[in-house]
N, C-alpha and C. Protein backbone atom coordinates (compact mmCIF):
# COMPACT_ATOMS: atom_id res chain seq x y z
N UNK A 1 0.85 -1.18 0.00
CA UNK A 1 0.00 0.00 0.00
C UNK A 1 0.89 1.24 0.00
N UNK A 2 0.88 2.19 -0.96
CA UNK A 2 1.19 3.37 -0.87
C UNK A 2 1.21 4.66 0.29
N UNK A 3 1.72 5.26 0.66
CA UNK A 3 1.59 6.11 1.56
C UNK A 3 -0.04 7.09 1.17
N UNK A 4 0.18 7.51 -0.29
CA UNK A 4 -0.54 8.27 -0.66
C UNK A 4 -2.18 7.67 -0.44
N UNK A 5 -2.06 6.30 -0.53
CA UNK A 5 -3.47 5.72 -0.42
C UNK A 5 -3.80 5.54 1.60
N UNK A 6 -3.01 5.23 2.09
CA UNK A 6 -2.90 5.48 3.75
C UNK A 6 -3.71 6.61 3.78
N UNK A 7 -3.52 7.76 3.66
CA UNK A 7 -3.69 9.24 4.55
C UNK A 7 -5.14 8.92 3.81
N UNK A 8 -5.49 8.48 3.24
CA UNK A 8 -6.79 8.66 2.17
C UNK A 8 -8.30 8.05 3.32
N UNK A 9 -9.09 8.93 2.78
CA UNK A 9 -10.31 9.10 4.01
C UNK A 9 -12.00 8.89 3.42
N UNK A 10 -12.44 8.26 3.35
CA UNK A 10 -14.07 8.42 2.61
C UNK A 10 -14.56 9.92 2.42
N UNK A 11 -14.47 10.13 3.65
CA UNK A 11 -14.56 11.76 4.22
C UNK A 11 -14.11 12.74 2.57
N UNK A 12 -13.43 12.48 2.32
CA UNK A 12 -12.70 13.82 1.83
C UNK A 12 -12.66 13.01 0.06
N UNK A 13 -13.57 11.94 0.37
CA UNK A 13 -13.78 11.52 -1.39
C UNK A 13 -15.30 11.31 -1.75
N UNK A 14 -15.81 11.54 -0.26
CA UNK A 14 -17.83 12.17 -0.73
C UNK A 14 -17.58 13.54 -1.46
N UNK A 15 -18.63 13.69 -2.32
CA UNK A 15 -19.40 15.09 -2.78
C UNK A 15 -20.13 15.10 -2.14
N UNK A 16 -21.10 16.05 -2.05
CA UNK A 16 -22.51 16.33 -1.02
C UNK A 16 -23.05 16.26 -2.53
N UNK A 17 -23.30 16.68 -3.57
CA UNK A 17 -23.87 16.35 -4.56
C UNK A 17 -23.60 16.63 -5.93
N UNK A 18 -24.60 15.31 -6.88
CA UNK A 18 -23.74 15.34 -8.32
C UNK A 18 -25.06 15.95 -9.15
N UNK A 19 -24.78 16.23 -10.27
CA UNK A 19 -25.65 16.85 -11.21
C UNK A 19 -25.75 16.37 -12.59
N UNK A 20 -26.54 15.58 -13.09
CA UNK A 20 -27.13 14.65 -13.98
C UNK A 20 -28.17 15.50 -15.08
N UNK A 21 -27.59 14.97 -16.47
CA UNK A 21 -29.04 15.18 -17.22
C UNK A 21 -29.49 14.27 -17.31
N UNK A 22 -30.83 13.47 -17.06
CA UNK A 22 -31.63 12.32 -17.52
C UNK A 22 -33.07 12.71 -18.33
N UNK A 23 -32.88 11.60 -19.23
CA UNK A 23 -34.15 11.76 -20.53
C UNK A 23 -35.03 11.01 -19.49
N UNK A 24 -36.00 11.80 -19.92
CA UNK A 24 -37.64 11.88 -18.78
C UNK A 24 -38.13 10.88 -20.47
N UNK A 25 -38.47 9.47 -19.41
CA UNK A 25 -39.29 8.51 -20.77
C UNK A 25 -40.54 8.83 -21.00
N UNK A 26 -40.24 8.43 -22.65
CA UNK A 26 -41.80 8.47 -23.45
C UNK A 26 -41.67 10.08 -23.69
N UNK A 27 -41.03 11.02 -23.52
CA UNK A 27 -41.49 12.12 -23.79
C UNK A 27 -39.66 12.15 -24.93
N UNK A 28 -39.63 12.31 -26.15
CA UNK A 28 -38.25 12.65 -26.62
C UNK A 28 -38.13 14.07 -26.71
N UNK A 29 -36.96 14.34 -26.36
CA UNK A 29 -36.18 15.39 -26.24
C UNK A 29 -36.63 16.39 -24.56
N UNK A 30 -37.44 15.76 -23.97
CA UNK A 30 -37.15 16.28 -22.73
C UNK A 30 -36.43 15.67 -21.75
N UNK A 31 -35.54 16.67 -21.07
CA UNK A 31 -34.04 16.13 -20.25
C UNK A 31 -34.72 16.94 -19.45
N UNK A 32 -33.99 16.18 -18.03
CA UNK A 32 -34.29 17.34 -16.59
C UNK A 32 -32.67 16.78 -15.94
N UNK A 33 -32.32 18.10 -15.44
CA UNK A 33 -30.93 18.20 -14.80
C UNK A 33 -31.71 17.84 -12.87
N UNK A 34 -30.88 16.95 -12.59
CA UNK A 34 -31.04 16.79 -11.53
C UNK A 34 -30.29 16.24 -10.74
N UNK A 35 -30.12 16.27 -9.07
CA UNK A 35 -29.10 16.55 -8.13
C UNK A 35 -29.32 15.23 -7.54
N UNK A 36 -28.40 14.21 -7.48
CA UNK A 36 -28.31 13.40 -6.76
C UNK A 36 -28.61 13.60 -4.98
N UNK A 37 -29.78 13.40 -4.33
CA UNK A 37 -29.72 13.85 -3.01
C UNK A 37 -29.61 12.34 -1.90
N UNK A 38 -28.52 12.78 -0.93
CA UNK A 38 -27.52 11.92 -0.11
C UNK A 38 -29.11 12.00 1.23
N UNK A 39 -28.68 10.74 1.84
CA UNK A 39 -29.63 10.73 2.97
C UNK A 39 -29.19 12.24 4.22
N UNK A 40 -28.19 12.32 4.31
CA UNK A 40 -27.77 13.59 4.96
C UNK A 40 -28.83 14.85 4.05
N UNK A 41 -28.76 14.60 2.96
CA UNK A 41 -29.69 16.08 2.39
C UNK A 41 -31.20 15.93 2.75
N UNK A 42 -31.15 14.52 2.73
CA UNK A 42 -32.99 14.53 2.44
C UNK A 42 -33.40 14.33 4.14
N UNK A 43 -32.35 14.28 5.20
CA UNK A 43 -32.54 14.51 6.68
C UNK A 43 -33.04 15.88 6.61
N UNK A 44 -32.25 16.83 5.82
CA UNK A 44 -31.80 18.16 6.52
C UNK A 44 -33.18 19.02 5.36
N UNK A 45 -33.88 18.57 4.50
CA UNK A 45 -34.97 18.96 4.28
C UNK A 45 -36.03 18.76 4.73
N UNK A 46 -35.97 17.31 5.03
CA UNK A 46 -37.12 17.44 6.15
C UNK A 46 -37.10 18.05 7.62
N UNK A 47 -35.61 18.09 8.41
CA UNK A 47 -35.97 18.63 9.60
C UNK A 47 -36.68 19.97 9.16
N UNK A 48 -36.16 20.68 8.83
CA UNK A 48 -36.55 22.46 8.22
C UNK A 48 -38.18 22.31 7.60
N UNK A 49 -38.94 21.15 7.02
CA UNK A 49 -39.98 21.32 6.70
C UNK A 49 -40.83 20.38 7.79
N UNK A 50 -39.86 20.06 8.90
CA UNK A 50 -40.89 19.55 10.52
C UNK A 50 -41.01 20.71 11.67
N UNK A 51 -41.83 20.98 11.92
CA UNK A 51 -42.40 21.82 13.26
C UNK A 51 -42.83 21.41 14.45
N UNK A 52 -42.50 21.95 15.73
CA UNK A 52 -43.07 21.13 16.63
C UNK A 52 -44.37 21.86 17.25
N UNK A 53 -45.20 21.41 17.70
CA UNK A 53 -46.43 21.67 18.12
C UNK A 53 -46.92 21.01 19.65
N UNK A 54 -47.48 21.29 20.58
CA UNK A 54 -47.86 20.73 21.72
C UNK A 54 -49.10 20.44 21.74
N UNK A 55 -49.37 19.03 21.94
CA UNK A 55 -50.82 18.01 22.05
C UNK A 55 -50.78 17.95 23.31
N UNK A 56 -51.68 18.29 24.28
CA UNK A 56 -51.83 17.43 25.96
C UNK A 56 -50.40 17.57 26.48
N UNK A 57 -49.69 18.77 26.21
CA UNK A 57 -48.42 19.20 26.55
C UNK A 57 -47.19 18.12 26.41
N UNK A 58 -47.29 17.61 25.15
CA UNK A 58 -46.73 16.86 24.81
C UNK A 58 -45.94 17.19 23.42
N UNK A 59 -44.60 17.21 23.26
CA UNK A 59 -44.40 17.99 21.49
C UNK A 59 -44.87 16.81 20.17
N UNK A 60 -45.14 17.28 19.57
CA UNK A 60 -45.99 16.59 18.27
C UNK A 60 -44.73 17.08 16.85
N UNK A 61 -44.20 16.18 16.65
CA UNK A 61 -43.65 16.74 15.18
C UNK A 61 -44.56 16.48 13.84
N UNK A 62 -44.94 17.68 12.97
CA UNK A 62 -45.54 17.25 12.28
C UNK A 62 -44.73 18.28 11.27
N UNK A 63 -45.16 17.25 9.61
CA UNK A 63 -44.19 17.56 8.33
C UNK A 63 -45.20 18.32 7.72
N UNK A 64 -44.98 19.75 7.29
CA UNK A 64 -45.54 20.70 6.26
C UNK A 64 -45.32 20.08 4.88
N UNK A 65 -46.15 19.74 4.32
CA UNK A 65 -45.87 18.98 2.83
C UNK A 65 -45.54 19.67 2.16
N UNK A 66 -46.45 21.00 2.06
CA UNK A 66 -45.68 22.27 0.78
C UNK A 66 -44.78 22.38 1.22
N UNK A 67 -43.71 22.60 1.97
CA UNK A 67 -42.81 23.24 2.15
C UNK A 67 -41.69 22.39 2.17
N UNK A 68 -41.87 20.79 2.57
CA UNK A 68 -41.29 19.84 1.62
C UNK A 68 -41.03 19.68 0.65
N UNK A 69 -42.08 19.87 0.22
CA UNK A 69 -41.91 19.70 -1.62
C UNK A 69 -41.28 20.74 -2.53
N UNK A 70 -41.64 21.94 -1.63
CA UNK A 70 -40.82 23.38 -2.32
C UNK A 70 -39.49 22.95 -1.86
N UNK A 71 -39.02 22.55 -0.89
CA UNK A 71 -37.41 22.49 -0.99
C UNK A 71 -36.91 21.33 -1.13
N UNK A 72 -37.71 20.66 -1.34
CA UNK A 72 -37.49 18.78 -1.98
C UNK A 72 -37.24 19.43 -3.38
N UNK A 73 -37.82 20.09 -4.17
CA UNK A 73 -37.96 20.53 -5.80
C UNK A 73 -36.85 21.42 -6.27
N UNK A 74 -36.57 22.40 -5.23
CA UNK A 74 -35.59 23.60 -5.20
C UNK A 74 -34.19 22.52 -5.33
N UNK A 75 -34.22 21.34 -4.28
CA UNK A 75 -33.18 20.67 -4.22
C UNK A 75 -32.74 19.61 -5.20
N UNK A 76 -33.87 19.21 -5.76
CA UNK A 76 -33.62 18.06 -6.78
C UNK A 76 -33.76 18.27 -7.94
N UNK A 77 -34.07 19.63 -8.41
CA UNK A 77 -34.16 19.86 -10.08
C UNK A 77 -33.54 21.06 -10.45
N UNK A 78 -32.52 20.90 -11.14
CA UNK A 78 -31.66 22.04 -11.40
C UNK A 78 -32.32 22.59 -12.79
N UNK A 79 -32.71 22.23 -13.28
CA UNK A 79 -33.22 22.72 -14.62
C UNK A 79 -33.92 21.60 -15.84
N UNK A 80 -34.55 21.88 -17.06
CA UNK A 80 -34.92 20.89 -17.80
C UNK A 80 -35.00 21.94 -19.27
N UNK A 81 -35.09 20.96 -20.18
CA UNK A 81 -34.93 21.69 -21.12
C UNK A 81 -36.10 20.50 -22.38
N UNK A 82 -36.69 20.92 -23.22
CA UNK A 82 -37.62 20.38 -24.48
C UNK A 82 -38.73 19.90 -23.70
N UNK A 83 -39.22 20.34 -22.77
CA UNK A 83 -40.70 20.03 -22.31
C UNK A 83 -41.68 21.12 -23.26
N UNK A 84 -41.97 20.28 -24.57
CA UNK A 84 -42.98 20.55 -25.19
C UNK A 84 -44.61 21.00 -24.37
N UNK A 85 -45.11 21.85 -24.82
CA UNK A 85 -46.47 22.14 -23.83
C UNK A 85 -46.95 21.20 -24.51
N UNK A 86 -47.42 20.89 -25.49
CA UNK A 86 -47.78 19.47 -25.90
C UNK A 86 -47.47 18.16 -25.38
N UNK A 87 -46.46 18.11 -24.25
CA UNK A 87 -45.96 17.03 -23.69
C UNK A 87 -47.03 16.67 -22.17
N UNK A 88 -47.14 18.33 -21.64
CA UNK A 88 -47.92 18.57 -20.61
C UNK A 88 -48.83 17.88 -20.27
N UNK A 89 -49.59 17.08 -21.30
CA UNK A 89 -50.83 16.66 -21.60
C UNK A 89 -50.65 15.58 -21.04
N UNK A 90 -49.26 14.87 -20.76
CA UNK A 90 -49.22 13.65 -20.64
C UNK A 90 -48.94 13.43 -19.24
N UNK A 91 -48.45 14.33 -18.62
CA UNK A 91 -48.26 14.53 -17.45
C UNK A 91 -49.32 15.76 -16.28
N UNK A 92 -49.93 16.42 -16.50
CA UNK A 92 -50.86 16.93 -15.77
C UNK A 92 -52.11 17.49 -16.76
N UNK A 93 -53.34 17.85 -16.11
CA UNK A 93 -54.68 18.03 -16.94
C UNK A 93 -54.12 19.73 -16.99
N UNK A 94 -54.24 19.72 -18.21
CA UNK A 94 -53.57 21.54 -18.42
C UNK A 94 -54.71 21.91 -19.87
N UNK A 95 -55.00 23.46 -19.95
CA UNK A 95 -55.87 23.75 -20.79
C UNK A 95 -54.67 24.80 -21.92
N UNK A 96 -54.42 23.63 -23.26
CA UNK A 96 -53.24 24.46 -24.10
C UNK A 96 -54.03 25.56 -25.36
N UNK A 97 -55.35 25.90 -25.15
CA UNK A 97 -55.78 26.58 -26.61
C UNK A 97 -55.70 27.44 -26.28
N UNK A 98 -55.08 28.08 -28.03
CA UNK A 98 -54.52 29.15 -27.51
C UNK A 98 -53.19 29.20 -27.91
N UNK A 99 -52.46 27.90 -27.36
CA UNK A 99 -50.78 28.04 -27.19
C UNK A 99 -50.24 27.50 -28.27
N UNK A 100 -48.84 27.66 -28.79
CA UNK A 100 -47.98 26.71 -29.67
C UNK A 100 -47.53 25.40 -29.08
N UNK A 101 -48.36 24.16 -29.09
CA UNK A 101 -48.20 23.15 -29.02
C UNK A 101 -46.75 22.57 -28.74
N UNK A 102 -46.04 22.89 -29.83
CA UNK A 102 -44.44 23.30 -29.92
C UNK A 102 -43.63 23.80 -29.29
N UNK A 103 -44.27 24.79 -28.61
CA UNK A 103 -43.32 25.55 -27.79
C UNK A 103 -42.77 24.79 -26.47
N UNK A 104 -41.84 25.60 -25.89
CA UNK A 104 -41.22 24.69 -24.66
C UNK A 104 -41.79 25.43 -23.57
N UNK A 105 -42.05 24.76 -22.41
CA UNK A 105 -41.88 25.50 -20.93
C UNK A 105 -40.96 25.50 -20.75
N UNK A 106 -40.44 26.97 -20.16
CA UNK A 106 -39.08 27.05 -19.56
C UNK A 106 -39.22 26.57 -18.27
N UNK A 107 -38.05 26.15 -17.97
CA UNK A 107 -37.50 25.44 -16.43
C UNK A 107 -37.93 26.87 -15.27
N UNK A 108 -38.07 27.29 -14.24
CA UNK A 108 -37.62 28.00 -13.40
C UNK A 108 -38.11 27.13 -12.25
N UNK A 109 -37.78 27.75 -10.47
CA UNK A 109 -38.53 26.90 -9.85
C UNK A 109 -39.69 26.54 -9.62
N UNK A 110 -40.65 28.02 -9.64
CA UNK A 110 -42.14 27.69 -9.68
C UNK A 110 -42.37 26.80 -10.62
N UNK A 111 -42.18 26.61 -12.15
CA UNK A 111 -42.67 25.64 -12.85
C UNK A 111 -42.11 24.11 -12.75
N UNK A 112 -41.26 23.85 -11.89
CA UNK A 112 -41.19 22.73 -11.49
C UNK A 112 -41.31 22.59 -10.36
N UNK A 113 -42.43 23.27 -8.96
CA UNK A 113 -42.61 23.21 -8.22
C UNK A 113 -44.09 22.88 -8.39
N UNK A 114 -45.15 23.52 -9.42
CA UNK A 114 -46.13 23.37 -10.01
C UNK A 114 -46.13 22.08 -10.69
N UNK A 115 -45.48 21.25 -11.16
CA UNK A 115 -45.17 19.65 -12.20
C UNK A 115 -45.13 19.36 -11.47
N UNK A 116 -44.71 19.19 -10.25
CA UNK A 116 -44.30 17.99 -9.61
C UNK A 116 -45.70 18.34 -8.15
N UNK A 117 -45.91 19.54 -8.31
CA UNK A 117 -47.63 18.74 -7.31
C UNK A 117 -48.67 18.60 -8.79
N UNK A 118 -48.50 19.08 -9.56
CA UNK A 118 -49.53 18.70 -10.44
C UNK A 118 -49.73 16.74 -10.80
N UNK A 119 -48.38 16.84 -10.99
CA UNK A 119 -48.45 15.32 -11.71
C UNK A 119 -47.49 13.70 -11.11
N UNK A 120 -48.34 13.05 -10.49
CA UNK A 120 -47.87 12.20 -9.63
C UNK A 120 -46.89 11.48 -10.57
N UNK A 121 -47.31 10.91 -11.80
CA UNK A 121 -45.61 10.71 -12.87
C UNK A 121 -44.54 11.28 -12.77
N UNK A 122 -44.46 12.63 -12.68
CA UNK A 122 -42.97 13.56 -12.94
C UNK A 122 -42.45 13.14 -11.08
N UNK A 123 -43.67 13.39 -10.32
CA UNK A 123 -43.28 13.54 -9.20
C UNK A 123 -42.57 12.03 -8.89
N UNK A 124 -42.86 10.77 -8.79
CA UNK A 124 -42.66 9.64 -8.90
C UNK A 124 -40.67 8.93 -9.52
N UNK A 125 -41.12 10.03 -10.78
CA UNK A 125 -39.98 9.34 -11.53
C UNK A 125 -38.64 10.29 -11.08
N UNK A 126 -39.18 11.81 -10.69
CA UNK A 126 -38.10 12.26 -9.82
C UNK A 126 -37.60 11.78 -8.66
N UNK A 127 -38.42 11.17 -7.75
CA UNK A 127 -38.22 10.78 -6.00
C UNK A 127 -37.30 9.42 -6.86
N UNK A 128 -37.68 8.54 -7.97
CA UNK A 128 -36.57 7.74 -8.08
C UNK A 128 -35.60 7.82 -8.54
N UNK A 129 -35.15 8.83 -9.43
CA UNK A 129 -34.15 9.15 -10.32
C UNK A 129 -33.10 9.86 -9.14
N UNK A 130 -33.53 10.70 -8.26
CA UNK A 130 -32.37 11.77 -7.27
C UNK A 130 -31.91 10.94 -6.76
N UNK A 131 -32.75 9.35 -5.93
CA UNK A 131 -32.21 8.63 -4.91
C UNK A 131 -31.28 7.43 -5.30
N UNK A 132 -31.17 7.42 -6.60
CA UNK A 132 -30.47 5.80 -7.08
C UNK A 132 -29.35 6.32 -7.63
N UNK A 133 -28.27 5.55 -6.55
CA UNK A 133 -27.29 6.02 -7.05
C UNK A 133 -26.55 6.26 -8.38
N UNK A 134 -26.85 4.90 -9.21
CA UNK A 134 -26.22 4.64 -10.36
C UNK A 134 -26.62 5.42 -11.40
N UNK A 135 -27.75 6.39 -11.57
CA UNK A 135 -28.41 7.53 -12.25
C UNK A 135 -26.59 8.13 -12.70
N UNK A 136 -25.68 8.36 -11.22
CA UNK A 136 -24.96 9.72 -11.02
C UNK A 136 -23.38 8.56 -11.31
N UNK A 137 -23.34 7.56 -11.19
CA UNK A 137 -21.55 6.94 -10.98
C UNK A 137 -21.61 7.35 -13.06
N UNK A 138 -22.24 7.56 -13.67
CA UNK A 138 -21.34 7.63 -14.94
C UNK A 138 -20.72 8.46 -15.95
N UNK A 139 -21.51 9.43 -16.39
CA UNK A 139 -20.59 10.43 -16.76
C UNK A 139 -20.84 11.94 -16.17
N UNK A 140 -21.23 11.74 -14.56
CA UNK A 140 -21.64 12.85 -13.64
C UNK A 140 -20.75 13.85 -13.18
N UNK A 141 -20.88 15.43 -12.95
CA UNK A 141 -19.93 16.31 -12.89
C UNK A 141 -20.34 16.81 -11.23
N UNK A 142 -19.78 16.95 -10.73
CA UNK A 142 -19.90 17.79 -9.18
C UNK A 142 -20.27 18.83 -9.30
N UNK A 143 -21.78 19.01 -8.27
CA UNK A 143 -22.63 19.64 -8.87
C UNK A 143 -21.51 20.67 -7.74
């Protein structure tokens, strides 16, 4: 064994997180950039979206869901790009007349804070895509 491999530590060869494009199936050409999240992250979003409350003077922790999900979303989707509004259809009940079919939704956070309570698919295939690791071991950059 090398010296250089000795001093060597898990510690100091974690990222806290990686950043992925993955093709969202059945829909072509829409990609969503998203953040690999470590059980340490998804602790530290839920403590911040738990409150404590007193029952029969007793503390009660209870989880604010919006406010989960706003920083569950903030945390796990960095951006997306070719979400056709025509795609929309397939993923939440949306009213497009009127619109260019063609056109894209742009990424920001409200609109993927809105997808993902709108549509239990996006929401679904995100909660599995952030948590598995192997999404991020292949050609992933530190986010």
């Amino acid at each position: 064994m090398s010296t250089q491999n000795a001093a060597l530590s898990l510690k100091s060869l974690l990222v806290p997180s990686k950043t992925v494009e993955i093709d969202y199936p059945g829909l072509n050409g829409f990609k969503v950039n998203v953040v690999f999240l470590s059980r340490e992250t998804l602790v530290g979003i839920r403590k911040k979206a738990t409150k404590t409350t007193y029952k029969n003077r007793q503390p009660v922790e209870e989880l604010d869901d919006k406010l989960f999900l706003q920083l569950y979303t903030n945390a796990c989707i960095k951006g997306w790009k070719g979400l056709k509004l025509s795609y929309l259809e397939q993923l939440a009940p949306v009213d497009l007349s009127g619109q260019d079919a063609e056109s894209e939704l742009p990424w920001d956070q409200d609109n993927a804070l809105f997808l993902m309570q709108s549509s239990a698919n996006f929401d679904a295939f995100i909660s599995e895509t952030v948590t598995e690791l192997s999404n991020f071991t292949k050609t992933s950059t530190p986010n």
